[in-house]
Protein backbone atom coordinates (compact mmCIF):
# COMPACT_ATOMS: atom_id res chain seq x y z
CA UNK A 1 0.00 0.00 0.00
CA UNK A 2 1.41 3.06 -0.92
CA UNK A 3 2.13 6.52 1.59
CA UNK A 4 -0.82 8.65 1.03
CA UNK A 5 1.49 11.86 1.81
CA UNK A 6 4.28 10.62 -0.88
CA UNK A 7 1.44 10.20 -3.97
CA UNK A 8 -0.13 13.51 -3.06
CA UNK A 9 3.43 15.39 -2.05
CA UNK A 10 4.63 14.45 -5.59
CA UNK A 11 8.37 14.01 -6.71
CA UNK A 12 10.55 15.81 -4.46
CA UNK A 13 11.21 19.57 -5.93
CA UNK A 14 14.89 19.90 -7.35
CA UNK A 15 17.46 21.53 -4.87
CA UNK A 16 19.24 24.67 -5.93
CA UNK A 17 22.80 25.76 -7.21
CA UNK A 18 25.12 28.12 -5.62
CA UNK A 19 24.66 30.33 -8.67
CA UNK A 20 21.41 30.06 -9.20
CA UNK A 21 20.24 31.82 -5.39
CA UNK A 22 22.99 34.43 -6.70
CA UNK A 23 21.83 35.28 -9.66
CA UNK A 24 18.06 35.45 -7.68
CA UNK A 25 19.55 38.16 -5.41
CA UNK A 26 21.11 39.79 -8.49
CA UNK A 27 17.57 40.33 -10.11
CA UNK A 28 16.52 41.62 -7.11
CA UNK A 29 19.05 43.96 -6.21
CA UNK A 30 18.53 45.32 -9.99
CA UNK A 31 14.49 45.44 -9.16
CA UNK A 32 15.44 47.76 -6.29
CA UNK A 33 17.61 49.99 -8.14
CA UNK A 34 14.54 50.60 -10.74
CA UNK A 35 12.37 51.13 -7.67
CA UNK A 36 9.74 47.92 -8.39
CA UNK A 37 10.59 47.07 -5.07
CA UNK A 38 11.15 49.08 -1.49
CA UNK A 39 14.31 48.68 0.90
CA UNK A 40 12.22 46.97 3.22
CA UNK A 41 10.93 44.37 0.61
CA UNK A 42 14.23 44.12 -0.44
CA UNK A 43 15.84 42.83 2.62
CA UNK A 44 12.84 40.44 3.33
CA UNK A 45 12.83 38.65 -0.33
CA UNK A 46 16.92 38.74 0.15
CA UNK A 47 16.28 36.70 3.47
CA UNK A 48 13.93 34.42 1.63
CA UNK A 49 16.24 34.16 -0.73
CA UNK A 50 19.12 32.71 1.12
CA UNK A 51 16.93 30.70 3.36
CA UNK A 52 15.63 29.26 0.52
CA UNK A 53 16.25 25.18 -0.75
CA UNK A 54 14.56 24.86 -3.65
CA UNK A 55 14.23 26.69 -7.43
CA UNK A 56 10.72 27.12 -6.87
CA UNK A 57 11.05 28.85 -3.59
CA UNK A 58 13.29 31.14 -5.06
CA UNK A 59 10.99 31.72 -8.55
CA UNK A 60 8.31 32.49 -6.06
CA UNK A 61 10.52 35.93 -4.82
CA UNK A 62 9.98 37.16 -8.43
CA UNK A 63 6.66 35.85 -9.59
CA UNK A 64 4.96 39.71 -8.87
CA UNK A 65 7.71 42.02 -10.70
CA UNK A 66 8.07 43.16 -13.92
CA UNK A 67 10.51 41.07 -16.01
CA UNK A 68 13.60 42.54 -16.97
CA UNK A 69 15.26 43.50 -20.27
CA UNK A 70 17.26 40.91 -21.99
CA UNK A 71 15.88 37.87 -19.44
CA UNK A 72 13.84 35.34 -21.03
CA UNK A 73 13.45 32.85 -18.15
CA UNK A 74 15.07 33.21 -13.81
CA UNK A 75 17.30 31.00 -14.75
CA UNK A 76 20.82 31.30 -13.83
CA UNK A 77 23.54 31.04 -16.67
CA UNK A 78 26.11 28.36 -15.83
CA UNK A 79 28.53 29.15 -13.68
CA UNK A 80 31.43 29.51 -16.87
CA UNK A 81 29.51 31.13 -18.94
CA UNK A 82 30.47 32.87 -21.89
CA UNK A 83 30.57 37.10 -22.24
CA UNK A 84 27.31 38.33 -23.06
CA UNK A 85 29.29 41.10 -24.35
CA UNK A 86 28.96 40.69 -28.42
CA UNK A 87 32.23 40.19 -30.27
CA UNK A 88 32.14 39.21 -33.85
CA UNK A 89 35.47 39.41 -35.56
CA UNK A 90 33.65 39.26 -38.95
CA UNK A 91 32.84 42.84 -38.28
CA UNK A 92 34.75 45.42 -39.93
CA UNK A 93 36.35 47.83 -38.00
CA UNK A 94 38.68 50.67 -38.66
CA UNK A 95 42.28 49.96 -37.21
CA UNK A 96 42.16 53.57 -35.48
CA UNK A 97 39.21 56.77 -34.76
CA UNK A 98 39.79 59.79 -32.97
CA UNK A 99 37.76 62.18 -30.94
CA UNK A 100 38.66 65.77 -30.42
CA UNK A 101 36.41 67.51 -28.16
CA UNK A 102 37.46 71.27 -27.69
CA UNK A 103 35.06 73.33 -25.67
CA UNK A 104 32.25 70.68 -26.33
CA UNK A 105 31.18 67.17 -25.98
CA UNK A 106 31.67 64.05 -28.08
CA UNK A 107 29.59 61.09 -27.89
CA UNK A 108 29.99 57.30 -29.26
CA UNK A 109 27.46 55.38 -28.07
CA UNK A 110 24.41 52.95 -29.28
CA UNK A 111 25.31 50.16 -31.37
CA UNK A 112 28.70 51.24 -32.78
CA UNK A 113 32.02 49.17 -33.35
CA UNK A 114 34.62 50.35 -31.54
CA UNK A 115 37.96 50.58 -33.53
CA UNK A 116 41.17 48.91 -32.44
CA UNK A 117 42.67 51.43 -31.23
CA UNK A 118 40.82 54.95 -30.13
CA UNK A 119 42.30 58.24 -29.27
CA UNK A 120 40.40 60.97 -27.42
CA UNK A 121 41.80 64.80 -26.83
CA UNK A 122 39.26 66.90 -25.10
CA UNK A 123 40.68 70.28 -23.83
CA UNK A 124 38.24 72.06 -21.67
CA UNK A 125 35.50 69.78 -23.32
CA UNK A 126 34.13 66.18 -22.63
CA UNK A 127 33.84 62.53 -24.43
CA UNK A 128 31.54 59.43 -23.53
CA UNK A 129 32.55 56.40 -24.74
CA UNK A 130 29.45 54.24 -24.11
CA UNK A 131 30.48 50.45 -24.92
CA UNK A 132 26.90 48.99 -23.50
CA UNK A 133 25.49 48.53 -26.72
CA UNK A 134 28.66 48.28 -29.01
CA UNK A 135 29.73 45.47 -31.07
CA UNK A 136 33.79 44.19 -30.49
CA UNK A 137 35.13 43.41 -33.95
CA UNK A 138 38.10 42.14 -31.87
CA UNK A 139 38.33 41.23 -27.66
CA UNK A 140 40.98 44.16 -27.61
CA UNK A 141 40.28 47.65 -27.88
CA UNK A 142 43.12 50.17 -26.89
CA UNK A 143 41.79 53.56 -26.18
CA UNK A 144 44.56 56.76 -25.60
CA UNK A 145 43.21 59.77 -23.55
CA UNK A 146 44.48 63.36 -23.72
CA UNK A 147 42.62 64.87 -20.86
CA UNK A 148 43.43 68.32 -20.56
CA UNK A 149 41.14 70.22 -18.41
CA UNK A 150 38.94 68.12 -20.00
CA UNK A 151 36.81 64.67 -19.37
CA UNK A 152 36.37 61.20 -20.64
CA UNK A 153 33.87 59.07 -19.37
CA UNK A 154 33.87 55.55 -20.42
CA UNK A 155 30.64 53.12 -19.81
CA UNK A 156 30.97 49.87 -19.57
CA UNK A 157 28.77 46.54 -19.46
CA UNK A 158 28.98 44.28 -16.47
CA UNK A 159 31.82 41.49 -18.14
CA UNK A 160 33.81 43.73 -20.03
CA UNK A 161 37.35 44.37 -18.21
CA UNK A 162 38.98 47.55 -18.39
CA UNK A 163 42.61 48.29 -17.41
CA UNK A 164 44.29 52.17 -16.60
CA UNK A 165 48.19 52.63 -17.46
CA UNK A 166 48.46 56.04 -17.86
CA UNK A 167 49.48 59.18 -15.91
CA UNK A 168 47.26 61.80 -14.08
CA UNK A 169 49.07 64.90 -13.32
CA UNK A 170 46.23 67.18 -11.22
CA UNK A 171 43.51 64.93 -12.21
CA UNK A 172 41.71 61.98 -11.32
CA UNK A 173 40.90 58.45 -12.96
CA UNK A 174 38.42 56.28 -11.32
CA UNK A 175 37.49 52.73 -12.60
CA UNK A 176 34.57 50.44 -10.93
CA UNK A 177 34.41 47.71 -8.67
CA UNK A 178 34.29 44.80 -10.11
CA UNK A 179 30.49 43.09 -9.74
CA UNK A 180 32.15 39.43 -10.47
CA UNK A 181 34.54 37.59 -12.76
CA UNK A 182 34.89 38.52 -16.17
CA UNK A 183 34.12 35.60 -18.69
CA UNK A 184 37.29 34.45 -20.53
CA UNK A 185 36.18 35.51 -23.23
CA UNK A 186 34.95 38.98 -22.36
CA UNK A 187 36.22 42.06 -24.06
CA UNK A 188 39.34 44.25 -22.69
CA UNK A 189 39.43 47.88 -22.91
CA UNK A 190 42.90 49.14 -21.92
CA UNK A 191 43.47 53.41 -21.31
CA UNK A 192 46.04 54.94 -21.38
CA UNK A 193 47.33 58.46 -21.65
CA UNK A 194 47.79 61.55 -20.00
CA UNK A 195 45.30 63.40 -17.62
CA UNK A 196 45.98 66.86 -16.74
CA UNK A 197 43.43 69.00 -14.37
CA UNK A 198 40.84 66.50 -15.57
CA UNK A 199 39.42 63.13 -15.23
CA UNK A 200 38.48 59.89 -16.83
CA UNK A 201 35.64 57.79 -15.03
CA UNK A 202 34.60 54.57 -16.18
CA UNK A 203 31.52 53.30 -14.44
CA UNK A 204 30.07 49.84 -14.89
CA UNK A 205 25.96 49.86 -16.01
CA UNK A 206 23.56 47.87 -17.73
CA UNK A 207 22.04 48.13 -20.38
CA UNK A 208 19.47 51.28 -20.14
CA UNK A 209 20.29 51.81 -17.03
CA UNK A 210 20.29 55.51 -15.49
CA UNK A 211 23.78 56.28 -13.00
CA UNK A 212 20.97 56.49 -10.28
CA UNK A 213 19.73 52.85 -11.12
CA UNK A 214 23.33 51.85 -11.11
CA UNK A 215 24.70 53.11 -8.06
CA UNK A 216 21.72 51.56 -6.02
CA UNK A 217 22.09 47.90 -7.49
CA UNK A 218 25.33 48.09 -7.32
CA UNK A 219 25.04 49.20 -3.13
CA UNK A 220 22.94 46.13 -2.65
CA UNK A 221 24.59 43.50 -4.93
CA UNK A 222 27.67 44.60 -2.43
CA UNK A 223 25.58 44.44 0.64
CA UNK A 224 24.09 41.30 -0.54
CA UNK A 225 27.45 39.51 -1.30
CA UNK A 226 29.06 40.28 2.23
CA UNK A 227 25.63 38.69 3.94
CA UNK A 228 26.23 35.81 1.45
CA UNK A 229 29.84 35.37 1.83
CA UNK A 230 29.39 35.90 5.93
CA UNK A 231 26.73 32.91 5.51
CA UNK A 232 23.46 35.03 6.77
């Protein structure tokens, strides 16, 4: 005779990954930042979150909010997953571009292919190099700032790695935290250059995401990683 609780429990429900609660409290830390959800809901769907044991538990969190752009399915990718930064080396791209911003303001930004190598001069003016939307022609782009009283600011998407070997003489360069590994396969930007009474600043953000909307995820993805990594 068979349990009556087993046939009417059902198959037990699949346990979890590591990577999958992560990327849970990664979706919600983003759902904070584009205010769907309040601090205080916050913190009590993060506790749910790592008290949970199951998938479904954890699909439950998100069930009510809006789904976001570029997610099909709260899924987790695997946990060596490729860039989902495009790079297509059939692409053409020019081997060099330049920017010259005097007393004004470049932009390159949308869905543009950066060039191999990129020089900016801005002299009492301003560039943004937005690389969220861009297509890499090659996993290497090389980008040389003259900064004089001037200012570059570079965008980047969460995966893409960017390196600083230059000099700043009375100015400033600031780069972001990184948010996790980059994939092996994930595009480098590397600066260098000279910045004199100015500044670069290369901030990590998503896709059509606002600075605001960045600088709150990113708060709580931290927060959230230190309760994770203390085990809360």
């Amino acid at each position: 005779m068979r349990n009556t609780d087993e046939t009417e429990a059902g198959p037990p429900a699949r346990s979890l990954s590591p990577e999958e609660r992560q990327a849970t409290v990664d979706r919600l830390c983003t759902h904070f930042a584009r205010d769907a959800l309040t601090a205080s809901e916050l913190e009590r769907r993060l506790d749910l979150a790592y008290a949970a044991r199951t998938r479904d538990e954890l699909v439950s969190l998100e069930r009510d909010l809006p789904a976001l752009e570029s997610e099909t399915q709260p899924a987790a990718p695997p946990a060596e997953a490729p860039s989902s930064v495009a790079v297509d080396p059939r692409r053409a791209a020019p081997s060099h571009d330049l920017i010259v911003s005097i007393w004004g303001s470049t932009e390159r930004k949308g869905g543009w292919t950066p060039a191999r190598s990129l020089t900016a001069l801005t002299l009492m003016g301003g560039a943004e190099l937005d690389f969220r939307e861009a297509v890499f022609a090659t996993r290497e782009v090389s980008v040389r700032v003259v900064a004089v009283m001037g200012g570059v600011d570079v965008i980047v998407p969460p995966g893409v790695r960017v390196e600083w070997a230059g000099i700043a003489l009375m100015g400033g360069v600031t780069t972001p935290d990184r948010t996790g590994p980059s994939a092996a396969d994930a595009p480098v930007v590397r600066i260098s250059g000279l910045v004199c009474m100015g500044g670069v600043d290369v901030v990590e953000r998503l896709a059509g995401e606002s600075a605001r909307e960045a600088r709150k995820r990113l708060k709580m993805e931290r927060k959230a990683r230190r309760r994770l990594d203390s085990g809360a």
